[in-house]
PDB file of N, CA and C in Angstrom:
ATOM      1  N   UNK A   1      84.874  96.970  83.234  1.00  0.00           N
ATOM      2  CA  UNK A   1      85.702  95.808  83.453  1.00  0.00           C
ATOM      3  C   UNK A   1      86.331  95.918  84.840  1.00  0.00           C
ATOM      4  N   UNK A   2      86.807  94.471  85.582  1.00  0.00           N
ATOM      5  CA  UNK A   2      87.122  94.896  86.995  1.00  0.00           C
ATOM      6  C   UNK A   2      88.220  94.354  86.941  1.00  0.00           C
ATOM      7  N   UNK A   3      89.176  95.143  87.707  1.00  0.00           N
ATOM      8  CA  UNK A   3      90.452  95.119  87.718  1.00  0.00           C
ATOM      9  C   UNK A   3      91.304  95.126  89.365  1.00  0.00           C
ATOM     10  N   UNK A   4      92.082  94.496  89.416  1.00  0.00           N
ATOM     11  CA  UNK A   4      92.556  94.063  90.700  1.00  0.00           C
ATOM     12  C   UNK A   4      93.943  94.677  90.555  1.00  0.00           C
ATOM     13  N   UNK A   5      93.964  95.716  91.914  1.00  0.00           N
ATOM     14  CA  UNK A   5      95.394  96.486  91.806  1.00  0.00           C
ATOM     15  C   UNK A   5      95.942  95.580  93.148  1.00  0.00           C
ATOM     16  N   UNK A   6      96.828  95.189  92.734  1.00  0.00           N
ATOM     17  CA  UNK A   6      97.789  94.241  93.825  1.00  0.00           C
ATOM     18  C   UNK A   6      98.856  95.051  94.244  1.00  0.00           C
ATOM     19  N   UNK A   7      99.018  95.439  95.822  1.00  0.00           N
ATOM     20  CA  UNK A   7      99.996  96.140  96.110  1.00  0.00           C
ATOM     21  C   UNK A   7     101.295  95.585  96.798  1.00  0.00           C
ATOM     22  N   UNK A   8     102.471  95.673  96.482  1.00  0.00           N
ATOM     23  CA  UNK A   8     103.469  95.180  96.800  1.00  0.00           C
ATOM     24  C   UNK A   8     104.433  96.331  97.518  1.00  0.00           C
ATOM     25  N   UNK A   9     104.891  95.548  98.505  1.00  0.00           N
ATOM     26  CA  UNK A   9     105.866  96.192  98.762  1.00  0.00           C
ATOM     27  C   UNK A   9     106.596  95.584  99.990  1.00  0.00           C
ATOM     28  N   UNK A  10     108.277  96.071 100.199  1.00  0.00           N
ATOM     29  CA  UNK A  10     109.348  95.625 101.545  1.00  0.00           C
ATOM     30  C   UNK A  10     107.926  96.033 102.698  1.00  0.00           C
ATOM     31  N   UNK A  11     108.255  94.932 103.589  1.00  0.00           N
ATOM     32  CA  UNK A  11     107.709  95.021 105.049  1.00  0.00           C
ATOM     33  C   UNK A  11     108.785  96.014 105.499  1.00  0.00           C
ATOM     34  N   UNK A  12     110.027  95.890 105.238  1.00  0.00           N
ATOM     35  CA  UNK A  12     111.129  96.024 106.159  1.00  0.00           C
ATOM     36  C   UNK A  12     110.767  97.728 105.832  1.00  0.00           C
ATOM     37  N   UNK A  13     110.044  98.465 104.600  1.00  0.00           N
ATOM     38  CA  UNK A  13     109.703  99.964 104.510  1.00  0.00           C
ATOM     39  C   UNK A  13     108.679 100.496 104.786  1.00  0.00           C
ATOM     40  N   UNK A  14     107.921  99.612 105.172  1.00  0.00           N
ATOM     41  CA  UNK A  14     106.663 100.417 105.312  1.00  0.00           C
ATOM     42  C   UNK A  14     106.486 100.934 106.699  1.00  0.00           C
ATOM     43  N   UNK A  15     105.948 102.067 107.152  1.00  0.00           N
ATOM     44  CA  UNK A  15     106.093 102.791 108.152  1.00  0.00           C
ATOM     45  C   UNK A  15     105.754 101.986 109.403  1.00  0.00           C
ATOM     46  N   UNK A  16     105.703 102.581 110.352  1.00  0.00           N
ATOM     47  CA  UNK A  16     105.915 101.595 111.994  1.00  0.00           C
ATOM     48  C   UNK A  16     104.814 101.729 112.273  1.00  0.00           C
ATOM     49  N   UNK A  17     103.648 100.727 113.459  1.00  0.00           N
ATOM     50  CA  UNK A  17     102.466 100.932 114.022  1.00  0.00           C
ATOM     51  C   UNK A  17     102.940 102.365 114.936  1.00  0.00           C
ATOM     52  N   UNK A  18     101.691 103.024 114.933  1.00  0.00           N
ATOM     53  CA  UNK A  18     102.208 104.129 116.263  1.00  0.00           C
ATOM     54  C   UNK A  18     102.648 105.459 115.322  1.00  0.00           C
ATOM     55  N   UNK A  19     102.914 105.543 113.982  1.00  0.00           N
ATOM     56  CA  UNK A  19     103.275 106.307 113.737  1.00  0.00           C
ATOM     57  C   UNK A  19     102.706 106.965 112.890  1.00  0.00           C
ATOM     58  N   UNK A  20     103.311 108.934 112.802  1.00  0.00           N
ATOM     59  CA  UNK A  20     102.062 109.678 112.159  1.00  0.00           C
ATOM     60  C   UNK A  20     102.515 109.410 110.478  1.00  0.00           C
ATOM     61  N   UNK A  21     103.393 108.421 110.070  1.00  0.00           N
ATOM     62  CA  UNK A  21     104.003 108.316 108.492  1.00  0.00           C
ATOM     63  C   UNK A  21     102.472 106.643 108.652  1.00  0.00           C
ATOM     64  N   UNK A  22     102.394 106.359 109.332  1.00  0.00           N
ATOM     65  CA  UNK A  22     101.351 105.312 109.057  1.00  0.00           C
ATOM     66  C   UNK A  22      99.687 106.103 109.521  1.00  0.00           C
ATOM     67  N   UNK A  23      99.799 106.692 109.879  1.00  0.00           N
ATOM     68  CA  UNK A  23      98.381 107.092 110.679  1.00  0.00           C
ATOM     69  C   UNK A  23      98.324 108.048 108.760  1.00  0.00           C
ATOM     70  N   UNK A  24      99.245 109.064 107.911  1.00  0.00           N
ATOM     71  CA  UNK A  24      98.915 109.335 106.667  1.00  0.00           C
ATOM     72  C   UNK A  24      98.620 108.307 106.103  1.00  0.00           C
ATOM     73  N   UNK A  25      99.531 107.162 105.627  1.00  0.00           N
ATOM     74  CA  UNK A  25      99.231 106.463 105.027  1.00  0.00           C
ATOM     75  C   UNK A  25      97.603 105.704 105.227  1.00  0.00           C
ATOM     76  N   UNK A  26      97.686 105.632 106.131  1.00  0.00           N
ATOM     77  CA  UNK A  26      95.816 104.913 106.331  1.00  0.00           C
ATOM     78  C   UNK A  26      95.140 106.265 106.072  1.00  0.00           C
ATOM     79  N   UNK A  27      95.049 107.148 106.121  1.00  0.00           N
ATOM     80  CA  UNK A  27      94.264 108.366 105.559  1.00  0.00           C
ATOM     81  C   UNK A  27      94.447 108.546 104.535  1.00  0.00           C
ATOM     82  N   UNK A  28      95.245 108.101 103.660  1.00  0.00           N
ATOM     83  CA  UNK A  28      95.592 108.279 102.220  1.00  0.00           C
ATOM     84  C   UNK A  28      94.693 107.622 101.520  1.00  0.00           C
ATOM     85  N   UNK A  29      94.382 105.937 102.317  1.00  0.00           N
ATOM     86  CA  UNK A  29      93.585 104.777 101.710  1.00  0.00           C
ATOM     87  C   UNK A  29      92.132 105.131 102.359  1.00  0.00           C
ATOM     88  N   UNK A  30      92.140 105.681 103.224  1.00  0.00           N
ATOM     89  CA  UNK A  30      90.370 106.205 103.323  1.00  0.00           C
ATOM     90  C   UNK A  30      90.349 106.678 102.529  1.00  0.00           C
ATOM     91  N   UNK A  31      90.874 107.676 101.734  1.00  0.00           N
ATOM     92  CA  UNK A  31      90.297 109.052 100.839  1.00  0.00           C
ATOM     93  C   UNK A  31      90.211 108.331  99.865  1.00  0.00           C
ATOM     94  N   UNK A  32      91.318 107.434  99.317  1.00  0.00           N
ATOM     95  CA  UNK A  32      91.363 106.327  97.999  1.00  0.00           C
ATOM     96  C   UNK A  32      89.921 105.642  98.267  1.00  0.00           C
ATOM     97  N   UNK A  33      89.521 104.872  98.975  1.00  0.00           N
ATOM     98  CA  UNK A  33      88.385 104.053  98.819  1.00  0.00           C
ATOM     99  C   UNK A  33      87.012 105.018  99.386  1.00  0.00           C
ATOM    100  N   UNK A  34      87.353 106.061  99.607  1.00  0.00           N
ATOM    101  CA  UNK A  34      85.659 107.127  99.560  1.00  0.00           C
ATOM    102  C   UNK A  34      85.964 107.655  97.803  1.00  0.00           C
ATOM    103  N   UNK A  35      87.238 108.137  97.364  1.00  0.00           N
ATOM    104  CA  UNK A  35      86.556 108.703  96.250  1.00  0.00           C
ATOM    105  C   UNK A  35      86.386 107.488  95.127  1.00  0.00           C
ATOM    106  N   UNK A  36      86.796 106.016  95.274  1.00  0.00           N
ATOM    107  CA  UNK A  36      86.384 105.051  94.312  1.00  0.00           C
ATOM    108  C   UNK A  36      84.940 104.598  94.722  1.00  0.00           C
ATOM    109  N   UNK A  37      84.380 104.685  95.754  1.00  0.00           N
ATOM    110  CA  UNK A  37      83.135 104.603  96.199  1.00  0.00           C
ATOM    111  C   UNK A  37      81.968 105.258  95.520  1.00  0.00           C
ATOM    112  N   UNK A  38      83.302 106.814  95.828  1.00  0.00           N
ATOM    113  CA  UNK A  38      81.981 107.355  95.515  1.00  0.00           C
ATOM    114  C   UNK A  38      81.774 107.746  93.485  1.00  0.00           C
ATOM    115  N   UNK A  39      83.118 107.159  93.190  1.00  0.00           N
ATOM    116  CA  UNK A  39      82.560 106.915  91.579  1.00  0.00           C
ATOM    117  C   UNK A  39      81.951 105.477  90.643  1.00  0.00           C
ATOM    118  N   UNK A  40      81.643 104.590  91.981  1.00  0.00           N
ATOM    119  CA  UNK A  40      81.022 103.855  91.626  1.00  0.00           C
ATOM    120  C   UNK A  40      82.031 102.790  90.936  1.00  0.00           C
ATOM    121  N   UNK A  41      83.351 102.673  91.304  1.00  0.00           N
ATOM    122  CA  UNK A  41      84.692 101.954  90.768  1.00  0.00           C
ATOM    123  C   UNK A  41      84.810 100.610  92.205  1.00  0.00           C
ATOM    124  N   UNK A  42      84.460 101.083  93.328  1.00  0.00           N
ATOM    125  CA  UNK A  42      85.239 100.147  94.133  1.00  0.00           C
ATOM    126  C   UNK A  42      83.982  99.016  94.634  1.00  0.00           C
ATOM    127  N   UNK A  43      84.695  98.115  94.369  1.00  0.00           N
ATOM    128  CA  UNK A  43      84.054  96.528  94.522  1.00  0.00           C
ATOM    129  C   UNK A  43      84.556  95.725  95.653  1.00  0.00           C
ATOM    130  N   UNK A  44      85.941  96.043  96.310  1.00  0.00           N
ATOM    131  CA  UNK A  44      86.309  95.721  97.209  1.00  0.00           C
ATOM    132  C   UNK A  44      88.090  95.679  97.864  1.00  0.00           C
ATOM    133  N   UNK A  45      88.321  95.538  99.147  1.00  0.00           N
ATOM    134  CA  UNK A  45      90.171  95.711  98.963  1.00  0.00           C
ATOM    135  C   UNK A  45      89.428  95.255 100.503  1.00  0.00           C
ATOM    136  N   UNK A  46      91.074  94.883 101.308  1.00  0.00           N
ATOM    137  CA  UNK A  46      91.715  94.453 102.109  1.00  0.00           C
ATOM    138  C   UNK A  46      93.084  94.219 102.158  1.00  0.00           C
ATOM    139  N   UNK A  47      93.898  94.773 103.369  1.00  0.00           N
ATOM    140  CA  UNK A  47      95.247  94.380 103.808  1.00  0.00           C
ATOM    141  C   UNK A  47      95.316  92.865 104.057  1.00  0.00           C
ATOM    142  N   UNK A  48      97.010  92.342 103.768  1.00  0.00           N
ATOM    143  CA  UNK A  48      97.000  91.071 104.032  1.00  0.00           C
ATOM    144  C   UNK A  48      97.691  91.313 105.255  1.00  0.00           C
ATOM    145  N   UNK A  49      97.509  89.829 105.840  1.00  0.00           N
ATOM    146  CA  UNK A  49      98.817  89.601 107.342  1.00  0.00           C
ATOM    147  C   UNK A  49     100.373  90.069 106.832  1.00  0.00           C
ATOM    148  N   UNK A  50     100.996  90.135 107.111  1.00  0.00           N
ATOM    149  CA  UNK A  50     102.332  90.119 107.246  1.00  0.00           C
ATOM    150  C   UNK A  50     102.689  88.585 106.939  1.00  0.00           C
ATOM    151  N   UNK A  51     103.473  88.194 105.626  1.00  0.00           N
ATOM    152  CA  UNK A  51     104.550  87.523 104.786  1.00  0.00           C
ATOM    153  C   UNK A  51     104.481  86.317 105.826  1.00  0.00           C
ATOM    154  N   UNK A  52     104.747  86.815 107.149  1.00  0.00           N
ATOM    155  CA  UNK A  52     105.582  85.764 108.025  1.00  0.00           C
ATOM    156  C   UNK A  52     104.269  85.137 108.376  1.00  0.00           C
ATOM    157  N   UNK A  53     103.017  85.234 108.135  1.00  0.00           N
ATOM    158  CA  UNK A  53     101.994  84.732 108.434  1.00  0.00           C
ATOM    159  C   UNK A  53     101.245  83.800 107.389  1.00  0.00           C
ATOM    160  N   UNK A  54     102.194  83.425 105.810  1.00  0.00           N
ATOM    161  CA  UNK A  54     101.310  82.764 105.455  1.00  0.00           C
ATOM    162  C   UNK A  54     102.074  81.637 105.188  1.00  0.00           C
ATOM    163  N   UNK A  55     101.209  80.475 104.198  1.00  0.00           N
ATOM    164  CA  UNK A  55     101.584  79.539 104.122  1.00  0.00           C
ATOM    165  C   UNK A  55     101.479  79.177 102.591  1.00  0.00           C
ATOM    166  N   UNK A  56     102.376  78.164 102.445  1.00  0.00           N
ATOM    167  CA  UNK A  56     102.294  77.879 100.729  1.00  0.00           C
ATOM    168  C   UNK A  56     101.923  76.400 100.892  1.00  0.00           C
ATOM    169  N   UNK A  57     100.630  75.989  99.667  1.00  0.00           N
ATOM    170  CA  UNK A  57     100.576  74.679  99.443  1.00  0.00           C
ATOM    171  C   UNK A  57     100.929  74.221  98.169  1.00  0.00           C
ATOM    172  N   UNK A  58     101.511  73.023  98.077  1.00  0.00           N
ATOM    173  CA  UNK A  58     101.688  72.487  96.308  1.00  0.00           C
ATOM    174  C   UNK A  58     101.012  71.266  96.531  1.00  0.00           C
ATOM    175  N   UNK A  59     100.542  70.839  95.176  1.00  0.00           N
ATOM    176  CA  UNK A  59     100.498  68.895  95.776  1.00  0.00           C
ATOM    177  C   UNK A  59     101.239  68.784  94.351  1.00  0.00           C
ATOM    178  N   UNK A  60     102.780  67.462  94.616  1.00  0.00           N
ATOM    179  CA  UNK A  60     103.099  67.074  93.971  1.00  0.00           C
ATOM    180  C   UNK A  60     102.998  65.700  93.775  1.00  0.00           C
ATOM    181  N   UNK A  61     102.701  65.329  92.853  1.00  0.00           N
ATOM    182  CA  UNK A  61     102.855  63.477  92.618  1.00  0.00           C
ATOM    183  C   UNK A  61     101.843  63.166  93.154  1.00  0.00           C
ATOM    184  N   UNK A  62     100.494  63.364  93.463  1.00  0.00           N
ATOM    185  CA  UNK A  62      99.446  63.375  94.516  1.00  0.00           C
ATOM    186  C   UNK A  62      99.441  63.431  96.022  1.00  0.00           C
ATOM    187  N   UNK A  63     100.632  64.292  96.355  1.00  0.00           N
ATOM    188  CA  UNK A  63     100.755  64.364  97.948  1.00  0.00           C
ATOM    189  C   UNK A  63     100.982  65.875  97.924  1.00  0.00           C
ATOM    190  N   UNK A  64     100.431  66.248  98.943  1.00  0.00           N
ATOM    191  CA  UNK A  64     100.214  67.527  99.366  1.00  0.00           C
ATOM    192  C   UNK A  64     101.476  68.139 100.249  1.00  0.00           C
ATOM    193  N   UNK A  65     101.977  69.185 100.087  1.00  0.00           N
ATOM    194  CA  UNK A  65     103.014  69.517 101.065  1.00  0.00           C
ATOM    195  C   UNK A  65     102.859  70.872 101.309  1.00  0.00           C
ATOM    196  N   UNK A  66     102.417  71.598 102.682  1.00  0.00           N
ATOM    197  CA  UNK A  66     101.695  72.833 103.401  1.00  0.00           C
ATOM    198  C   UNK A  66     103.402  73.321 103.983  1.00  0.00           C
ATOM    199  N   UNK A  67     103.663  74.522 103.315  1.00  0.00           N
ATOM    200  CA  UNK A  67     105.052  75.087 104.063  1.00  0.00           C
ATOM    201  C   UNK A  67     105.300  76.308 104.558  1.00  0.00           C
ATOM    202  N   UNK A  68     105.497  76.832 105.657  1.00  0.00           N
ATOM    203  CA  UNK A  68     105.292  78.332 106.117  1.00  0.00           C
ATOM    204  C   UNK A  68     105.985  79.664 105.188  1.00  0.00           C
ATOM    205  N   UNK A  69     105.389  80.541 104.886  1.00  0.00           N
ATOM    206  CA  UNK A  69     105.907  81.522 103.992  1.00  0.00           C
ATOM    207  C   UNK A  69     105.482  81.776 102.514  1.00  0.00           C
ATOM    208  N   UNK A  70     106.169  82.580 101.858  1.00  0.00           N
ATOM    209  CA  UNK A  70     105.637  82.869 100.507  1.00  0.00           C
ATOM    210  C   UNK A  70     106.386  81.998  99.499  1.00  0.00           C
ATOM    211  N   UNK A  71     105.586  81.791  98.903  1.00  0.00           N
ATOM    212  CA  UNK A  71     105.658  81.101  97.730  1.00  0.00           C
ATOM    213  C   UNK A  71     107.140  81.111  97.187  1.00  0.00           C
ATOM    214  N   UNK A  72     107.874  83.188  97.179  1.00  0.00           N
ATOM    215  CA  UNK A  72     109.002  83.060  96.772  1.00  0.00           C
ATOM    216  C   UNK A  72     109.756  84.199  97.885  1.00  0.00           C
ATOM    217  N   UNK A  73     111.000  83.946  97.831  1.00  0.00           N
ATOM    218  CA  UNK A  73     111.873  84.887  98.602  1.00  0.00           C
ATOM    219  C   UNK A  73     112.143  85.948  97.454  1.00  0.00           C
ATOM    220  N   UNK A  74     111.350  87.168  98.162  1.00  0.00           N
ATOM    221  CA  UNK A  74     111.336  88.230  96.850  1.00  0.00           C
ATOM    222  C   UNK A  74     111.484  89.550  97.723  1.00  0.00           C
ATOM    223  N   UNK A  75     111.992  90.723  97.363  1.00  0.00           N
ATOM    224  CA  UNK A  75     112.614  91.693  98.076  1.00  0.00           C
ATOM    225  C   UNK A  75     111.277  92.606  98.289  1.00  0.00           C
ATOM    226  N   UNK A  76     109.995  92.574  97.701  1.00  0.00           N
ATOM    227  CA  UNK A  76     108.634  92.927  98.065  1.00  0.00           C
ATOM    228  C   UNK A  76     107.338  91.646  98.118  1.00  0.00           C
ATOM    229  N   UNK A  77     106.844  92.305  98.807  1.00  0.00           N
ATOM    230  CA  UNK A  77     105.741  91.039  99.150  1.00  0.00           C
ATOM    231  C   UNK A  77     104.538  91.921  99.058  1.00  0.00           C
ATOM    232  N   UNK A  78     103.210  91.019  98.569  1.00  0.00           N
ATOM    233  CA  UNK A  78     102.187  91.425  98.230  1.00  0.00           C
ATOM    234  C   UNK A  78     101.284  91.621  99.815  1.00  0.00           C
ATOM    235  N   UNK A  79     100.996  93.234 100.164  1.00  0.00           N
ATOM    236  CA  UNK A  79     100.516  93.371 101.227  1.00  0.00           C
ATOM    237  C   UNK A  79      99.007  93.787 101.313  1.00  0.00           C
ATOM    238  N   UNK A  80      97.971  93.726  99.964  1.00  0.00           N
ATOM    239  CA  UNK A  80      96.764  94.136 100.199  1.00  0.00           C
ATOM    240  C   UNK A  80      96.445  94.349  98.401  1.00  0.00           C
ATOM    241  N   UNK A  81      95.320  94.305  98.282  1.00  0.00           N
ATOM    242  CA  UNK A  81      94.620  94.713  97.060  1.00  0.00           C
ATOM    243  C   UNK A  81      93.409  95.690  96.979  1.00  0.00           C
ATOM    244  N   UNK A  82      93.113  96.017  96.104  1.00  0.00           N
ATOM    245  CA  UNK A  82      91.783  96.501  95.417  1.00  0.00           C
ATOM    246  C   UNK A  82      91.005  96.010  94.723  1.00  0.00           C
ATOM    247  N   UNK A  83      90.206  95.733  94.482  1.00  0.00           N
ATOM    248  CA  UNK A  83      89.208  95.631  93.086  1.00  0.00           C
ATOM    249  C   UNK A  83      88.309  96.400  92.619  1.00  0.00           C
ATOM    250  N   UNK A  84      88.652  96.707  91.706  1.00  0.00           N
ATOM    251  CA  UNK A  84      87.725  98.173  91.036  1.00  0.00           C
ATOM    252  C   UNK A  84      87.051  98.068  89.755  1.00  0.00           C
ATOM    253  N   UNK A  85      86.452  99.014  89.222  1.00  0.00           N
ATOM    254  CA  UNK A  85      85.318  98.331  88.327  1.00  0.00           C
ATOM    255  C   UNK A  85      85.789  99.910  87.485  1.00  0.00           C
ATOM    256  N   UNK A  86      86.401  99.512  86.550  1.00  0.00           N
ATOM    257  CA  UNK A  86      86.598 100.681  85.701  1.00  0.00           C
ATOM    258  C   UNK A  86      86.746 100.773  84.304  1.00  0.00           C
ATOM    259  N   UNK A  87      86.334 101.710  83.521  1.00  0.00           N
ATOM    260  CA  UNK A  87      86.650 101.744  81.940  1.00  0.00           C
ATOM    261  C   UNK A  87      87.086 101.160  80.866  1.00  0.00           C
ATOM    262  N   UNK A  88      88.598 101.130  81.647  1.00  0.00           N
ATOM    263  CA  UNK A  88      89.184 100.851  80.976  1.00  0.00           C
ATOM    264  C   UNK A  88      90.391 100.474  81.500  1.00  0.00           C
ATOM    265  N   UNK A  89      91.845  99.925  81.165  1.00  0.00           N
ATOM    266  CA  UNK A  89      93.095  99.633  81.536  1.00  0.00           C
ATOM    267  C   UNK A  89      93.684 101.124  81.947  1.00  0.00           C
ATOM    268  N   UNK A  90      93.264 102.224  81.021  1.00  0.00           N
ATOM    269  CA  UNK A  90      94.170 103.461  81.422  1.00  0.00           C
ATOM    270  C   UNK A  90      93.536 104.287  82.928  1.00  0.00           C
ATOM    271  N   UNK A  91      92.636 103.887  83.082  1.00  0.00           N
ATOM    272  CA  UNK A  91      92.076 104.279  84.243  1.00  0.00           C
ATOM    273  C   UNK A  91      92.613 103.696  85.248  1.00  0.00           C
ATOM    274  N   UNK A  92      92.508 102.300  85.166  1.00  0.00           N
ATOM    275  CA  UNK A  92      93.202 101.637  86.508  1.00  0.00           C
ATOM    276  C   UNK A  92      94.664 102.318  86.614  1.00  0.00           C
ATOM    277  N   UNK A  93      95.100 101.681  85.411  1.00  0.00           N
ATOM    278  CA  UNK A  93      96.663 102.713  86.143  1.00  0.00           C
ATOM    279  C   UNK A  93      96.867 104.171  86.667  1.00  0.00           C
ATOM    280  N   UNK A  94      95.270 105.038  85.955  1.00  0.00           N
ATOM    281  CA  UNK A  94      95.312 106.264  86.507  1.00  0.00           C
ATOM    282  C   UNK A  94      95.387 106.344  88.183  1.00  0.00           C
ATOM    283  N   UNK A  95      94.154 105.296  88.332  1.00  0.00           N
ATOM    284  CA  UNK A  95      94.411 105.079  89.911  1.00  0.00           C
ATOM    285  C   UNK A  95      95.293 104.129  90.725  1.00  0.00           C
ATOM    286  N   UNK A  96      95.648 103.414  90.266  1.00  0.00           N
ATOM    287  CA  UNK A  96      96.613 102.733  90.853  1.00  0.00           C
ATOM    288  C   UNK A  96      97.650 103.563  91.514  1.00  0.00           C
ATOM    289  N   UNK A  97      98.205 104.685  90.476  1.00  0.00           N
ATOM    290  CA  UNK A  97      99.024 105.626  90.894  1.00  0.00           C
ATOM    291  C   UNK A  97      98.828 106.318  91.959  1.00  0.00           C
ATOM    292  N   UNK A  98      97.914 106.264  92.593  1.00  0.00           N
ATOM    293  CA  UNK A  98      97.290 107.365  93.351  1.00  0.00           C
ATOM    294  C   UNK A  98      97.297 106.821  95.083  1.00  0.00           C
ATOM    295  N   UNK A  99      97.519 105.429  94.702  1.00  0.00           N
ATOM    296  CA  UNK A  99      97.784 104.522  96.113  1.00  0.00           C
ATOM    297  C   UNK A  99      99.382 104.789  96.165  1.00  0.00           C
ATOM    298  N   UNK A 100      99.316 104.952  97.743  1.00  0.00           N
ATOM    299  CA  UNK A 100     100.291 105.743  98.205  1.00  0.00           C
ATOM    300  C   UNK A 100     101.865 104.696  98.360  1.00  0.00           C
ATOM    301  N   UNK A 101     101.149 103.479  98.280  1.00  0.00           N
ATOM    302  CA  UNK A 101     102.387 102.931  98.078  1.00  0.00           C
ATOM    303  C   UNK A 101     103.008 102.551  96.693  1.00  0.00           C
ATOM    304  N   UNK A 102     102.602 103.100  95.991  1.00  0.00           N
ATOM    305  CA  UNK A 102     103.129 103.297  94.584  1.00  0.00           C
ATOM    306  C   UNK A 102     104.027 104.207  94.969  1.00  0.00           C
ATOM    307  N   UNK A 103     104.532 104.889  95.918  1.00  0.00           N
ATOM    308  CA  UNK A 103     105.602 105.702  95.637  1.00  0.00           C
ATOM    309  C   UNK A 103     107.026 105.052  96.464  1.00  0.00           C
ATOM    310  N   UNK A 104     107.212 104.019  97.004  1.00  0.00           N
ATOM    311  CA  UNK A 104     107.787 103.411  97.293  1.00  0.00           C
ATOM    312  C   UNK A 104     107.902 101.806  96.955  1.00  0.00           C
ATOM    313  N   UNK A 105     106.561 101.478  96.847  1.00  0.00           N
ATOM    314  CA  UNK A 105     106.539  99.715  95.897  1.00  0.00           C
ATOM    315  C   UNK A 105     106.142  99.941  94.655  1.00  0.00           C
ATOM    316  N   UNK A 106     105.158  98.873  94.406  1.00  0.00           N
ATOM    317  CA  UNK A 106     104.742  98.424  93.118  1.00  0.00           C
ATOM    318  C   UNK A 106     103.052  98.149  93.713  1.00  0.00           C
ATOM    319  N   UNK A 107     102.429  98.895  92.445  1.00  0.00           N
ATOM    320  CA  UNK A 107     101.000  98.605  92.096  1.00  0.00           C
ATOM    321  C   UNK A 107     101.050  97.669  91.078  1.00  0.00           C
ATOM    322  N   UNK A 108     100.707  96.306  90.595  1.00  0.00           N
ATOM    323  CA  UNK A 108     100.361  95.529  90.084  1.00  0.00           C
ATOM    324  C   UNK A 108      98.591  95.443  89.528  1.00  0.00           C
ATOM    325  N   UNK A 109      98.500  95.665  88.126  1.00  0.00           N
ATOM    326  CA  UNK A 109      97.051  96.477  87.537  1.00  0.00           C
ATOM    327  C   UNK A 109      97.051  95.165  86.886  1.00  0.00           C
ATOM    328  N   UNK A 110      95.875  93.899  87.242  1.00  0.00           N
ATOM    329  CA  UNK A 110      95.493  92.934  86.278  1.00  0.00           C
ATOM    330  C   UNK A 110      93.975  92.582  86.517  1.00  0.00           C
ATOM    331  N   UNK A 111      93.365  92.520  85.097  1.00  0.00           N
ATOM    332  CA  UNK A 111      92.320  92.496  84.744  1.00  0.00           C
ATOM    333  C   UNK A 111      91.868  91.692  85.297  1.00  0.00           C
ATOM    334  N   UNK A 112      90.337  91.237  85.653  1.00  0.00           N
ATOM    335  CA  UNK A 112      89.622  90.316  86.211  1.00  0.00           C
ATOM    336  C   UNK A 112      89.355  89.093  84.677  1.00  0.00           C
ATOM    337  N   UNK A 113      89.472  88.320  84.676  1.00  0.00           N
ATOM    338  CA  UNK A 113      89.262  87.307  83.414  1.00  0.00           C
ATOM    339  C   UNK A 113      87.576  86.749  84.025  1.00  0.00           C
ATOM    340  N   UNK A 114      86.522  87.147  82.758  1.00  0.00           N
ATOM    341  CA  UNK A 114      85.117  86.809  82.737  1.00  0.00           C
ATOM    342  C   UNK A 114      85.139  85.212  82.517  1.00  0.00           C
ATOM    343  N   UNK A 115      85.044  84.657  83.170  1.00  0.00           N
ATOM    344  CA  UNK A 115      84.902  82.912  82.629  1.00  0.00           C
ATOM    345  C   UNK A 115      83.713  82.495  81.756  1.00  0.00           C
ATOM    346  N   UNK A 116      82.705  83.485  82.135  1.00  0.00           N
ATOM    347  CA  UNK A 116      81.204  83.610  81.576  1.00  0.00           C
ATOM    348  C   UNK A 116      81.659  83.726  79.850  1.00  0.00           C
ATOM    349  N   UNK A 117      82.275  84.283  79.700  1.00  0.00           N
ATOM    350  CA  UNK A 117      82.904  85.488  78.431  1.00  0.00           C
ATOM    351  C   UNK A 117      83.492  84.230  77.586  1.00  0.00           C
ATOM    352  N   UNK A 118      84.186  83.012  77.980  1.00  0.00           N
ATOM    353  CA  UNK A 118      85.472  82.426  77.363  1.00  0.00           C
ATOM    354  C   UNK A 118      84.519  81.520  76.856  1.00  0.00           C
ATOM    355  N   UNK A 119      85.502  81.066  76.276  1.00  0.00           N
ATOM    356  CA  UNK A 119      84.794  79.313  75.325  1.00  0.00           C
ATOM    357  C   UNK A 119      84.421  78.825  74.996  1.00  0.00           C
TER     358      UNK A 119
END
């Protein structure tokens, strides 16, 4: 089953460009995505822009309204994901844990929903 670890966390904590607390952290996520590679778990991940770079759309009443920022003013913001192909639910959280910003944010572990599967 594939499962999408959503990583959250303060911009305002995460380490500075230039620095050797970020130069670990990106070596933390190489080693994370060689050893899900190499167990045949990882399907895919990417970092997002920075918060201040996106945009929210709604359409209400049939009019569309495009507004700069996140959706909500929240004290962590979602900065990158995973998608992994694993066992089971206890596995993902096994690894989820293992991303390094789980020790300062939040890993968010939700299942991929099969549409094929429903109805």
């Amino acid at each position: 089953m594939q499962y999408m670890l959503l990583i959250y966390t303060s911009e305002n904590e995460e380490p500075a460009p230039g620095t050797k607390e970020l130069d670990d952290l990106l070596a933390r996520h190489v080693a994370f995505s060689g050893e899900t590679q190499n167990n045949g778990q990882y399907r895919h991940a990417a970092p997002l822009q920075p918060v201040a770079a996106a945009t929210s759309v709604r359409v209400r009443d049939g009019r569309m309204v495009a507004t700069d920022g996140p959706f909500a003013e929240t004290k962590e913001q979602l900065g990158g994901y995973y998608l992994l192909d694993c066992k089971d639910l206890d596995e993902a959280i096994e690894l989820a844990a293992k991303l390094p910003e789980a020790e300062y944010g939040c890993i968010e572990v939700r299942p991929i929903r099969d549409l094929g599967q429903e109805g």
